[in-house]
Protein backbone atom coordinates (compact mmCIF):
# COMPACT_ATOMS: atom_id res chain seq x y z
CA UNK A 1 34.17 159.84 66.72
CA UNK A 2 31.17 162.06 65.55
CA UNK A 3 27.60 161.12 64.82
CA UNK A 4 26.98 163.30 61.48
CA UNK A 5 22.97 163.66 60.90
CA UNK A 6 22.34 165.69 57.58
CA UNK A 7 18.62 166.50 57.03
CA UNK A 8 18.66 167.08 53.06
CA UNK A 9 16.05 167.41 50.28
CA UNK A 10 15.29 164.20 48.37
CA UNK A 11 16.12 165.93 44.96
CA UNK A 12 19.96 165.93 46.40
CA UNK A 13 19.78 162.68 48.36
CA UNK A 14 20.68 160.54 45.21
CA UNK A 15 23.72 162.74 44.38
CA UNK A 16 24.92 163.13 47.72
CA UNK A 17 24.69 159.55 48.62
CA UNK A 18 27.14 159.22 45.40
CA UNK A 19 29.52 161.36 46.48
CA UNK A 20 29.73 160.41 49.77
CA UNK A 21 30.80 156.73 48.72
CA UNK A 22 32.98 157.79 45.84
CA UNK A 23 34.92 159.18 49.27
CA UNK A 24 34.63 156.23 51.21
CA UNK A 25 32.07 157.15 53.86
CA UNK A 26 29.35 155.07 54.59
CA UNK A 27 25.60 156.11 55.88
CA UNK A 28 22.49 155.03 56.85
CA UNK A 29 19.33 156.70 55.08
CA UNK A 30 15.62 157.57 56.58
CA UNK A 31 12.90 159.02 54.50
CA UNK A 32 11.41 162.10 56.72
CA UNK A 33 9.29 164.70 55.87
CA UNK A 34 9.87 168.53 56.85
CA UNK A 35 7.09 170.25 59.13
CA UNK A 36 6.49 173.28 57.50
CA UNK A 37 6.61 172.34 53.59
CA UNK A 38 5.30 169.13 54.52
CA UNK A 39 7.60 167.66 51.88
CA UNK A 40 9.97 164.67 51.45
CA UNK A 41 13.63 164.70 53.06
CA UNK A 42 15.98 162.36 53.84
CA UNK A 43 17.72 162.02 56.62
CA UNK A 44 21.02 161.00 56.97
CA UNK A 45 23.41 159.42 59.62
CA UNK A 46 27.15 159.09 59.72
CA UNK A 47 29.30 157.69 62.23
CA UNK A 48 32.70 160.10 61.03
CA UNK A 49 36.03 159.93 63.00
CA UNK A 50 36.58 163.64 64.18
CA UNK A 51 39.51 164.36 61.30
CA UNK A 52 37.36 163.36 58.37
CA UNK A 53 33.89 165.75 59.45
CA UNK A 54 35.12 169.02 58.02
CA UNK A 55 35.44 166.93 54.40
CA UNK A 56 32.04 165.21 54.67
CA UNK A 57 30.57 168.81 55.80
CA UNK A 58 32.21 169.86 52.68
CA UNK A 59 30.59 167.91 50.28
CA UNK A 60 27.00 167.78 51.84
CA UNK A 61 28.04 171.86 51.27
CA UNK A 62 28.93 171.13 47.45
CA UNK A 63 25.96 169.11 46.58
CA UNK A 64 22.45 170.27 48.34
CA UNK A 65 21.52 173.68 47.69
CA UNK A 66 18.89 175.73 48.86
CA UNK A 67 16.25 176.65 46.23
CA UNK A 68 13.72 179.01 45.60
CA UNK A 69 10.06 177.70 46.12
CA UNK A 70 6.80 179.69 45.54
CA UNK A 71 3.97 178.75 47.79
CA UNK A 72 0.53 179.85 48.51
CA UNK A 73 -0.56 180.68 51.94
CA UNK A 74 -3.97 178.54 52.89
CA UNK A 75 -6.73 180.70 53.51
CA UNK A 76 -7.76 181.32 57.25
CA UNK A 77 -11.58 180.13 58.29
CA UNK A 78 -12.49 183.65 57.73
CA UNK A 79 -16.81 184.87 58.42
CA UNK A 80 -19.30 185.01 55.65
CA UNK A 81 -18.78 188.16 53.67
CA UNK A 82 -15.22 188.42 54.22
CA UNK A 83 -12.57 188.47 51.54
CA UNK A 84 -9.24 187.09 51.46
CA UNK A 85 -6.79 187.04 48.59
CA UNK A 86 -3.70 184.72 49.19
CA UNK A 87 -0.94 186.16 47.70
CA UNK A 88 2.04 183.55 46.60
CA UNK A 89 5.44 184.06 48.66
CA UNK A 90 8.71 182.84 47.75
CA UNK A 91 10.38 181.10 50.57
CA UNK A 92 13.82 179.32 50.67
CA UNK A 93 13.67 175.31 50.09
CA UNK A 94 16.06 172.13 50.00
CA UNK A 95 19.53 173.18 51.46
CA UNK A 96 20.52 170.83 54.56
CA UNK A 97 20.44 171.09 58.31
CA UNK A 98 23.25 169.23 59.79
CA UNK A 99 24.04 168.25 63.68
CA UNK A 100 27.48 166.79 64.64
CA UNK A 101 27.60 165.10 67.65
CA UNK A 102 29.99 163.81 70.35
CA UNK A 103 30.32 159.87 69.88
CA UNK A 104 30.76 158.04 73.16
CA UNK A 105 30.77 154.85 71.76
CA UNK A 106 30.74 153.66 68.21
CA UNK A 107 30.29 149.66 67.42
CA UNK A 108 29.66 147.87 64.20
CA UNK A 109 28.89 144.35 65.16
């Protein structure tokens, strides 16, 4: 057994979530927010048995997507009389981060 925790922007949460029952996989869903966008995730967990991960790892592959995003630097507390001119970056956003882990025990009471 395999604890399955898929970190995933909340534009693809909805769709996921779909997909993953349409295959018969069940999981528990956390609203989180990412440290450096400071924007909405959701985080998922899934207890998997070991033959199934590569297919749920395939689908949380099929359906979140990383995405452009352009963002503006904040301007550092700078001394009077000096300039700074933030210039917008584009930086990579959405996508998923995904940890399986080892299972020791799994119960659903």
């Amino acid at each position: 057994m395999k604890l399955v925790i898929a970190v995933v922007s909340d534009k693809d949460a909805s769709l996921l979530l779909d997909q993953l029952i349409e295959q018969g996989y069940r999981a528990t869903k956390l609203a989180s927010t990412g440290g450096f966008l400071k924007e909405g995730n959701t985080t998922l967990f899934m207890g998997i048995e070991e033959e199934k991960v590569e297919n749920v790892l395939a689908i949380i592959k099929s359906v979140c997507r990383s995405r452009p995003k352009i963002m503006t630097p904040i301007a550092p507390l700078s001394g009077p009389g000096e300039a700074y001119v933030p210039y917008s970056v584009e930086v990579p956003h959405g996508g998923a981060t995904i940890f399986v882990l080892d299972v020791e025990k799994y119960l659903k009471v």
